[in-house]
C-alpha atoms as a PDB file:
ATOM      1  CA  UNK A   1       0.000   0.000   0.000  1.00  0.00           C
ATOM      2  CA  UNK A   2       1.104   3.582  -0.446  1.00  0.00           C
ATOM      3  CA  UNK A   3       2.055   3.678   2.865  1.00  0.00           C
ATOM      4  CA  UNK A   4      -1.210   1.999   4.384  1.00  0.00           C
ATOM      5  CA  UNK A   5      -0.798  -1.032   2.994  1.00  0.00           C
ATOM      6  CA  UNK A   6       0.195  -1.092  -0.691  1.00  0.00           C
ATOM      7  CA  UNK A   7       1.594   1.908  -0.702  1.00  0.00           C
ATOM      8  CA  UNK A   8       1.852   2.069  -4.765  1.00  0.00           C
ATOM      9  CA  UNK A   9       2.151   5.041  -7.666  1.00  0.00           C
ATOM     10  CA  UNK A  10       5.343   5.116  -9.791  1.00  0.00           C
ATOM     11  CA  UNK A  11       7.201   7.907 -11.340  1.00  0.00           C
ATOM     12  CA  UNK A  12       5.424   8.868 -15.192  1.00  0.00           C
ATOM     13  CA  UNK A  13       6.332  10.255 -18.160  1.00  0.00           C
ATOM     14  CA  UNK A  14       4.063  12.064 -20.678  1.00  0.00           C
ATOM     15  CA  UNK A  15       3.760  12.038 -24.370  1.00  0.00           C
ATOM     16  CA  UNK A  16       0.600  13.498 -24.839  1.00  0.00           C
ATOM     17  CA  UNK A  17      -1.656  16.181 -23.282  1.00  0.00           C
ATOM     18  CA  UNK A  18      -2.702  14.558 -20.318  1.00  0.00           C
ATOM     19  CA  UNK A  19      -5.943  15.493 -18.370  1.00  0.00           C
ATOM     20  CA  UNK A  20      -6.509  19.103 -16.678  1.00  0.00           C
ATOM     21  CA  UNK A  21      -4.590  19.238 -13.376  1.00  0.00           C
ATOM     22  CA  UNK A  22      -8.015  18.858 -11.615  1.00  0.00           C
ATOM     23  CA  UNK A  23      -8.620  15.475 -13.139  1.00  0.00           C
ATOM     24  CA  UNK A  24      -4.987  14.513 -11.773  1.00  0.00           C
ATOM     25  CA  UNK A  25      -6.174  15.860  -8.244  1.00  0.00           C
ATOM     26  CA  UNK A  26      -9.667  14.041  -8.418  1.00  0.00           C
ATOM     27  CA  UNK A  27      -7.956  10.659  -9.597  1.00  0.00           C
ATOM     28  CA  UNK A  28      -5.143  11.004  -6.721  1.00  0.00           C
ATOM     29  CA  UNK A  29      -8.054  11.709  -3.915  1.00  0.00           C
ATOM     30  CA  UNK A  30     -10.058   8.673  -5.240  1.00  0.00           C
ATOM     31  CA  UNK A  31      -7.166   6.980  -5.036  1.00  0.00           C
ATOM     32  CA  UNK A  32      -6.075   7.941  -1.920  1.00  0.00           C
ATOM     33  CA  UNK A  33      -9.505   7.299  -0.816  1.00  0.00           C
ATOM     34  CA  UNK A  34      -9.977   3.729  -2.395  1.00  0.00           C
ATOM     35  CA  UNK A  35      -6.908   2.399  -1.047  1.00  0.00           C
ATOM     36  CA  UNK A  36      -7.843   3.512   2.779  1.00  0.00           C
ATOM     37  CA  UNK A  37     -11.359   1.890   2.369  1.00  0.00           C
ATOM     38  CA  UNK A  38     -10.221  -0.844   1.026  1.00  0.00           C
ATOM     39  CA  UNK A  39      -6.992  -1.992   3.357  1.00  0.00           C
ATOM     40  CA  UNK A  40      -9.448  -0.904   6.380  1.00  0.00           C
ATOM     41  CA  UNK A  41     -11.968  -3.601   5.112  1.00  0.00           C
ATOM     42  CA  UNK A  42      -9.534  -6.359   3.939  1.00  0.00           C
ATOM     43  CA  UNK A  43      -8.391  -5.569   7.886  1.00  0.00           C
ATOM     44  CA  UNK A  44     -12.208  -5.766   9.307  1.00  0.00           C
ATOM     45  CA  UNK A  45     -12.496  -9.057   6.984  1.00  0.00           C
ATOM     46  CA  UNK A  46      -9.848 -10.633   9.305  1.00  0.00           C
ATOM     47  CA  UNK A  47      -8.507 -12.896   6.684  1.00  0.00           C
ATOM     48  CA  UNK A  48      -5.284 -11.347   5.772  1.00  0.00           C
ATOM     49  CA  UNK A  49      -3.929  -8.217   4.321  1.00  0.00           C
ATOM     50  CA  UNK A  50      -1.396  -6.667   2.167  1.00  0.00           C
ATOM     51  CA  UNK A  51       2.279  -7.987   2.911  1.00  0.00           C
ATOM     52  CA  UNK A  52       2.719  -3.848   4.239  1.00  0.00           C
ATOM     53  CA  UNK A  53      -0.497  -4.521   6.133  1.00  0.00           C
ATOM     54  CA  UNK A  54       1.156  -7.120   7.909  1.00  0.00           C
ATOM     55  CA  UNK A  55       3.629  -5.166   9.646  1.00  0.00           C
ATOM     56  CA  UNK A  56       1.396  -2.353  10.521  1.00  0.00           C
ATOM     57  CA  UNK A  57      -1.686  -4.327  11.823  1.00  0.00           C
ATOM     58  CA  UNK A  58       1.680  -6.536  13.701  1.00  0.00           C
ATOM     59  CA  UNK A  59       3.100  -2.819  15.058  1.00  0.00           C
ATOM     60  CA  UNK A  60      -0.400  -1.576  16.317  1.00  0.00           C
ATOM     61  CA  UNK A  61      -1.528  -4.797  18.057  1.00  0.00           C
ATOM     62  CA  UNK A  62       1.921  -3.837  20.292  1.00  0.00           C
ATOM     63  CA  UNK A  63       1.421   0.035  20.687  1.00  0.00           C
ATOM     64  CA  UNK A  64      -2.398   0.483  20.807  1.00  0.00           C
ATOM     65  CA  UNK A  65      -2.476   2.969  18.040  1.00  0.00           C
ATOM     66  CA  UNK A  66      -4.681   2.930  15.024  1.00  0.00           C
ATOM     67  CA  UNK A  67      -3.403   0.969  12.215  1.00  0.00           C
ATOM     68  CA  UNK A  68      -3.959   3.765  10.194  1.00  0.00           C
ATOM     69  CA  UNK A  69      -2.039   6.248  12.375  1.00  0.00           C
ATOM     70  CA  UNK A  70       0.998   3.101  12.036  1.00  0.00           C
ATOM     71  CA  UNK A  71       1.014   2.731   8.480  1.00  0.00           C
ATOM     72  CA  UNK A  72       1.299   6.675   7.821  1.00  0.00           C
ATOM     73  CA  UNK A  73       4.118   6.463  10.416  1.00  0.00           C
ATOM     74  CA  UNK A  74       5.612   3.581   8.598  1.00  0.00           C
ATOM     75  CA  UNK A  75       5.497   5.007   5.459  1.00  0.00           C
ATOM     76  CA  UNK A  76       7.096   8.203   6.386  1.00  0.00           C
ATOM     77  CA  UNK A  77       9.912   6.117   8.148  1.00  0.00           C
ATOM     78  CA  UNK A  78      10.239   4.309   4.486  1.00  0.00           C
ATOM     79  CA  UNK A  79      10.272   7.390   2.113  1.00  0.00           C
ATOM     80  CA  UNK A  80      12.842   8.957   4.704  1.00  0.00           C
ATOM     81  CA  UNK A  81      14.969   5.482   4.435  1.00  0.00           C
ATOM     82  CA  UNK A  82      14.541   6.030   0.209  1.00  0.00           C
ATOM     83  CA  UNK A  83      15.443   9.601   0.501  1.00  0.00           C
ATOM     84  CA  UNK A  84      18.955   8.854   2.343  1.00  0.00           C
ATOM     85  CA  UNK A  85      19.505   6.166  -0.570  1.00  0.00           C
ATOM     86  CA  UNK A  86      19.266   8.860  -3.359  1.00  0.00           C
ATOM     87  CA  UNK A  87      15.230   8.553  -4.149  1.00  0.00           C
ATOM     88  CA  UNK A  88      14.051  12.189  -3.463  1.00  0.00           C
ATOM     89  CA  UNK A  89      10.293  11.800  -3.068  1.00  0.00           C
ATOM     90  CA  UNK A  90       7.376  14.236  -3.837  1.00  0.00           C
ATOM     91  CA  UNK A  91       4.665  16.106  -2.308  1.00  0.00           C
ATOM     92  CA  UNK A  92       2.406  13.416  -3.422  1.00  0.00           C
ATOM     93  CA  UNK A  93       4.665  10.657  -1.747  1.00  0.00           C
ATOM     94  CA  UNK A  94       4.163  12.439   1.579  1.00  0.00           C
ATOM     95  CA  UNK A  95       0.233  13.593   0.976  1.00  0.00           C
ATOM     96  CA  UNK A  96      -0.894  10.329   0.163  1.00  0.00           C
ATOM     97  CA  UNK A  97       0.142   8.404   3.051  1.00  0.00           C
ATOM     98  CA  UNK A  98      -1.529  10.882   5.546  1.00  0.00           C
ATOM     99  CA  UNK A  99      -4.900  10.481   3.778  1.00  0.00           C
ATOM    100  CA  UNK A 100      -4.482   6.659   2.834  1.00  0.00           C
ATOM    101  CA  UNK A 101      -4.006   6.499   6.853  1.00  0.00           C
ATOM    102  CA  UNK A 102      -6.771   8.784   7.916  1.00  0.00           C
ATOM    103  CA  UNK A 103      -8.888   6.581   5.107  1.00  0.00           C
ATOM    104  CA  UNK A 104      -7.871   3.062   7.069  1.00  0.00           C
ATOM    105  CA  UNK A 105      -8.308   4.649  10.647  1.00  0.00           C
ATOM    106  CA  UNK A 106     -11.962   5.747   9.126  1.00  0.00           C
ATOM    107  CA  UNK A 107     -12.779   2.768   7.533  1.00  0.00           C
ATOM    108  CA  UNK A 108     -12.439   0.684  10.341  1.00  0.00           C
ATOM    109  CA  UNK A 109     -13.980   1.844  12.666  1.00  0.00           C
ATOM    110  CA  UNK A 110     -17.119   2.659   9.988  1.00  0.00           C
ATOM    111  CA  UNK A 111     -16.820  -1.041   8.055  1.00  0.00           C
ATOM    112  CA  UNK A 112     -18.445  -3.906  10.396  1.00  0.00           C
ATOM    113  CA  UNK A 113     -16.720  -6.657  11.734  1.00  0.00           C
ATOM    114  CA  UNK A 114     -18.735  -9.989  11.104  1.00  0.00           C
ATOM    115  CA  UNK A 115     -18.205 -13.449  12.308  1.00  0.00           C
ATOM    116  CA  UNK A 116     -20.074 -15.396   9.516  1.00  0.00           C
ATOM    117  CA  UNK A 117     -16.950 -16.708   7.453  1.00  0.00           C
ATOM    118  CA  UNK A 118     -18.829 -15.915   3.878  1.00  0.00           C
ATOM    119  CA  UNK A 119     -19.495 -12.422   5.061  1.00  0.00           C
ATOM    120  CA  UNK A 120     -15.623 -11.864   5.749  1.00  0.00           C
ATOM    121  CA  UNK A 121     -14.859 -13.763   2.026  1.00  0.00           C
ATOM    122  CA  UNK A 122     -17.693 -10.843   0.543  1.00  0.00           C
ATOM    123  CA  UNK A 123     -15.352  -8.395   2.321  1.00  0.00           C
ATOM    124  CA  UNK A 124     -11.721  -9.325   1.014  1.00  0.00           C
ATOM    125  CA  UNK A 125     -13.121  -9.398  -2.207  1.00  0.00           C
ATOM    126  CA  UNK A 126     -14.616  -6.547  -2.361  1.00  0.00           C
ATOM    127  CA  UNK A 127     -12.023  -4.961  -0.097  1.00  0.00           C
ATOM    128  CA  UNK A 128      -9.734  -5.805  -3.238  1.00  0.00           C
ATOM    129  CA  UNK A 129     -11.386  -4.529  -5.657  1.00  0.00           C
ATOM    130  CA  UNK A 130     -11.392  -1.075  -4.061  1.00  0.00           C
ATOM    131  CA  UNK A 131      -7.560  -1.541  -3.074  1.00  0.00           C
ATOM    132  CA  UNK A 132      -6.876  -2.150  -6.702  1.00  0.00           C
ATOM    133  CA  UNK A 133      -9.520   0.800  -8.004  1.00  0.00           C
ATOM    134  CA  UNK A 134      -7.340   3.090  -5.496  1.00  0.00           C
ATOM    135  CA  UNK A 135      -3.974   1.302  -6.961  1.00  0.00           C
ATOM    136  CA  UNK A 136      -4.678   2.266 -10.344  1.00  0.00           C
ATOM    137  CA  UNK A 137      -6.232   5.474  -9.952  1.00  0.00           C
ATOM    138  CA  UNK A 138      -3.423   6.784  -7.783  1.00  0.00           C
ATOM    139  CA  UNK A 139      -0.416   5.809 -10.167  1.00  0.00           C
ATOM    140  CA  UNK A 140      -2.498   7.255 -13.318  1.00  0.00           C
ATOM    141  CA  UNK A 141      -2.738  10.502 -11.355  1.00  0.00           C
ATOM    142  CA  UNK A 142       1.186  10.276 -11.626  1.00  0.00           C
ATOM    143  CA  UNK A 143       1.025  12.658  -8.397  1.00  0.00           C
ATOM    144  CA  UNK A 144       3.990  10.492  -6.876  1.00  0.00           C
ATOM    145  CA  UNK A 145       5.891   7.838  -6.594  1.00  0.00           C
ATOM    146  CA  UNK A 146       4.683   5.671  -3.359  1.00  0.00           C
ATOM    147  CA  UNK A 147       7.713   4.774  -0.102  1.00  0.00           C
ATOM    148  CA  UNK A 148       7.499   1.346  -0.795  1.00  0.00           C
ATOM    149  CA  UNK A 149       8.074   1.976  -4.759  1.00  0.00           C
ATOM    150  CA  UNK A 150      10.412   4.575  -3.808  1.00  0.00           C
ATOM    151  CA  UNK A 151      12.835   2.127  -1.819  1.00  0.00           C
ATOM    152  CA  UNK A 152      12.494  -0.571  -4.771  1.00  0.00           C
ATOM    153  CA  UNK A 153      13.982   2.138  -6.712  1.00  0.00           C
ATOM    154  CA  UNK A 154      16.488   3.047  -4.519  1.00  0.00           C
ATOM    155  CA  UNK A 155      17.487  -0.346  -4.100  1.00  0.00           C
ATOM    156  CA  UNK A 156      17.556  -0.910  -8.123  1.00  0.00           C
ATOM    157  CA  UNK A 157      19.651   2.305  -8.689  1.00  0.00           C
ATOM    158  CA  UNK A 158      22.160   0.039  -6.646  1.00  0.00           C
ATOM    159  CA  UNK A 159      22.316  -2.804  -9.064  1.00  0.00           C
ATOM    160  CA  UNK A 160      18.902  -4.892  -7.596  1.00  0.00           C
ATOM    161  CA  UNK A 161      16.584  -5.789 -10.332  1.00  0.00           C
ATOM    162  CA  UNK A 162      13.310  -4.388  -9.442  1.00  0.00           C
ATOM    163  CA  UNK A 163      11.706  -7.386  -9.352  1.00  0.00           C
ATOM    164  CA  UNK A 164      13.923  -8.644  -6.900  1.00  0.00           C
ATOM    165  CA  UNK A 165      14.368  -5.068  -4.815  1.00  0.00           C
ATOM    166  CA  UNK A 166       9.677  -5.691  -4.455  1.00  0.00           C
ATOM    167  CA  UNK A 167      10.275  -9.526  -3.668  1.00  0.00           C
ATOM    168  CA  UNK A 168      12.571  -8.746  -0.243  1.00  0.00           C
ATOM    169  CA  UNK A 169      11.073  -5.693   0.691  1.00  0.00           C
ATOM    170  CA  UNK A 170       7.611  -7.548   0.956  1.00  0.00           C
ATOM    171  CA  UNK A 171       8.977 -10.698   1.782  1.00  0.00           C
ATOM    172  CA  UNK A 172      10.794  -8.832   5.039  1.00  0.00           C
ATOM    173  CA  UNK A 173       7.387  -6.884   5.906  1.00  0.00           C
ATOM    174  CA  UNK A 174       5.455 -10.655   5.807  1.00  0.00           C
ATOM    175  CA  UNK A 175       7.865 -11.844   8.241  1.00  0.00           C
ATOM    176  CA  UNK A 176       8.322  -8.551  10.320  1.00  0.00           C
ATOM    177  CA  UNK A 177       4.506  -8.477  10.730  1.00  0.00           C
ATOM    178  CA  UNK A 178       4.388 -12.212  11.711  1.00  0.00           C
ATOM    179  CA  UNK A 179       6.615 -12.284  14.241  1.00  0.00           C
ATOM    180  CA  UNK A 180       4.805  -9.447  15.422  1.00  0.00           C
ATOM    181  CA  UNK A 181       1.012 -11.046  15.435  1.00  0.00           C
ATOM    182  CA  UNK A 182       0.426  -9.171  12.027  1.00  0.00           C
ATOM    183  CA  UNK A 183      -2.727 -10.672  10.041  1.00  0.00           C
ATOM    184  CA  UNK A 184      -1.612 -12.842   7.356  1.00  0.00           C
ATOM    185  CA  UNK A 185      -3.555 -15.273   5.500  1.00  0.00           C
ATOM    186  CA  UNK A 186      -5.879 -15.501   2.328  1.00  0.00           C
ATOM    187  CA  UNK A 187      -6.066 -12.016   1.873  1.00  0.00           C
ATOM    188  CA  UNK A 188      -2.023 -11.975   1.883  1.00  0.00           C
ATOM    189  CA  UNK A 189      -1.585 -15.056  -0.666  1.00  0.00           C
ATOM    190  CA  UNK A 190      -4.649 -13.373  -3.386  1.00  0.00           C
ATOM    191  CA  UNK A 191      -2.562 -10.129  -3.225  1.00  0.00           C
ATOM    192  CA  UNK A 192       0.682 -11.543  -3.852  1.00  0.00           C
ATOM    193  CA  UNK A 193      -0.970 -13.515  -6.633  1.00  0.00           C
ATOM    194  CA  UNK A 194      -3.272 -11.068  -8.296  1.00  0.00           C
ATOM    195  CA  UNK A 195      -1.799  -8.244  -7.867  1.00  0.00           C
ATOM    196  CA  UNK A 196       0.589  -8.232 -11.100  1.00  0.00           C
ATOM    197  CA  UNK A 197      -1.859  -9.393 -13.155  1.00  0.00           C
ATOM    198  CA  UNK A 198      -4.742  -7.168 -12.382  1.00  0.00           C
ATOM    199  CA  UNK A 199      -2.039  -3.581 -13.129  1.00  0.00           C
ATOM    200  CA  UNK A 200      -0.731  -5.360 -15.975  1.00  0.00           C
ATOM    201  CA  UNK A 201      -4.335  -5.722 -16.962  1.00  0.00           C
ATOM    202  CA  UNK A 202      -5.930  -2.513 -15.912  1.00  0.00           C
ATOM    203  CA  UNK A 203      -3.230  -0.228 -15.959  1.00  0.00           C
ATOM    204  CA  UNK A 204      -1.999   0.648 -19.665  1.00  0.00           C
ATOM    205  CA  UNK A 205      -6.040   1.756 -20.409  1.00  0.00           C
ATOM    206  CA  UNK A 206      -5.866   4.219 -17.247  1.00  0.00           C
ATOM    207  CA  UNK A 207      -2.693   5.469 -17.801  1.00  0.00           C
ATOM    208  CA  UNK A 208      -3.797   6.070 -21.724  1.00  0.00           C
ATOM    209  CA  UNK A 209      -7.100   7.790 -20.815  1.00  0.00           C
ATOM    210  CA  UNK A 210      -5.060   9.943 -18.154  1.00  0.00           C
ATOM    211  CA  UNK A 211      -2.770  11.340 -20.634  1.00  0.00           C
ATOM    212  CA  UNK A 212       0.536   9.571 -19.130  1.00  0.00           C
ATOM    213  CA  UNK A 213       2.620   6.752 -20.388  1.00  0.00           C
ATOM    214  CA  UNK A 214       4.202   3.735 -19.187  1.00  0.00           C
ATOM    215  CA  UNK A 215       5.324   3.905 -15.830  1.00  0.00           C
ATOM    216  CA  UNK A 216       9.451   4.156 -15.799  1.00  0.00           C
ATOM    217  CA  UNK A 217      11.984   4.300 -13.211  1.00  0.00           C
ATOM    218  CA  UNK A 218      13.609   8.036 -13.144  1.00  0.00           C
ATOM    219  CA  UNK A 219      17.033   9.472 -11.939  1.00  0.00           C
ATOM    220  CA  UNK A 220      17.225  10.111  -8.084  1.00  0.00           C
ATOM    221  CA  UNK A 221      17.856  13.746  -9.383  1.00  0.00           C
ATOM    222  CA  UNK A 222      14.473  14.404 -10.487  1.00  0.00           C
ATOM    223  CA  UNK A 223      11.946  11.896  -8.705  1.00  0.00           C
END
């Protein structure tokens, strides 16, 4: 998540005119938005959550603070950990992890909690869906470049593949968050799985209806 949870969004270039500034703004607030509701009801569902999730539901089961207020704490922690490798990150990098937390701390403690096992399936699911509507809206706003994307990059500018840079950093948070009491399960596993597949998928025909191209990593110089 950007921060909460998959904190995403990547770096853009554009070719073409892209959409009026206030059509960047409304698709980075959705965004924002989507990805708050929908880590806070993946959370509620109780089935698992985002490898980031992990570690922040892990961290506020210890410190009695909202997971919200956690993952924007996180986050910020992460960007400033990118930032002393090289990535410089944006306004955007910063903004969007206060609201995505605000939207988790809201959405929890608005989104019920129910025991029927079904119910909680109806919830992940759906929780996912608005994770990945918030996902995709976010990076086509190209606003920002997200901490966790931000230390992937930092990492590749030192010779890690990017593939390779995502696979420890989330692998460490799983494990982190575990040892900590973190939720992991289902909701962990259909992330991991779907998660490449649904941008590769959705992506390109938001990014070409925003006015932006292919996301691309960018020189620490002028991220």
């Amino acid at each position: 998540m950007h921060g909460a949870g998959p904190a995403v969004g990547w770096d853009v270039v554009t070719t073409r005119p892209g959409r009026p500034l206030h059509w960047q703004a409304a698709a980075f607030l959705v965004g924002s938005a989507g990805i708050g509701l929908g880590v806070g009801t993946m959370i509620n569902a109780d089935l698992g959550v985002t490898p980031a999730d992990v570690t922040n539901t892990g961290i506020a089961s210890h410190v009695g603070l909202g997971v919200g207020t956690i993952a924007w704490a996180f986050a910020t922690s992460i960007t400033f950990v990118a930032w002393i490798l090289g990535r410089v990150p944006t306004v955007g990098t910063f903004l969007s992890s206060l609201l995505i937390g605000i939207g988790v701390n809201a959405s929890i403690a608005v989104v019920p909690t129910p025991e029927a096992v079904p119910i909680r399936l109806l919830m992940l699911i759906a929780g996912l869906v608005v994770l990945y509507v918030g996902i995709v809206s976010i990076v086509a706003s190209g606003r920002g470049t997200g901490p966790l994307e931000l230390l992937m990059l930092a990492l590749n500018d030192r010779g890690l593949r990017l593939h390779r840079a995502r696979w420890i950093i989330e692998g460490a948070l799983v494990v982190v968050g575990f040892l900590l009491g973190g939720q992991i399960g289902l909701g962990t596993a259909l992330f991991a799985a779907m998660t490449g597949p649904v941008l590769a998928a959705t992506l390109p025909p938001a990014l070409r209806w925003m006015g932006t191209e292919h996301a691309v990593p960018i020189n620490a110089g002028t991220a």
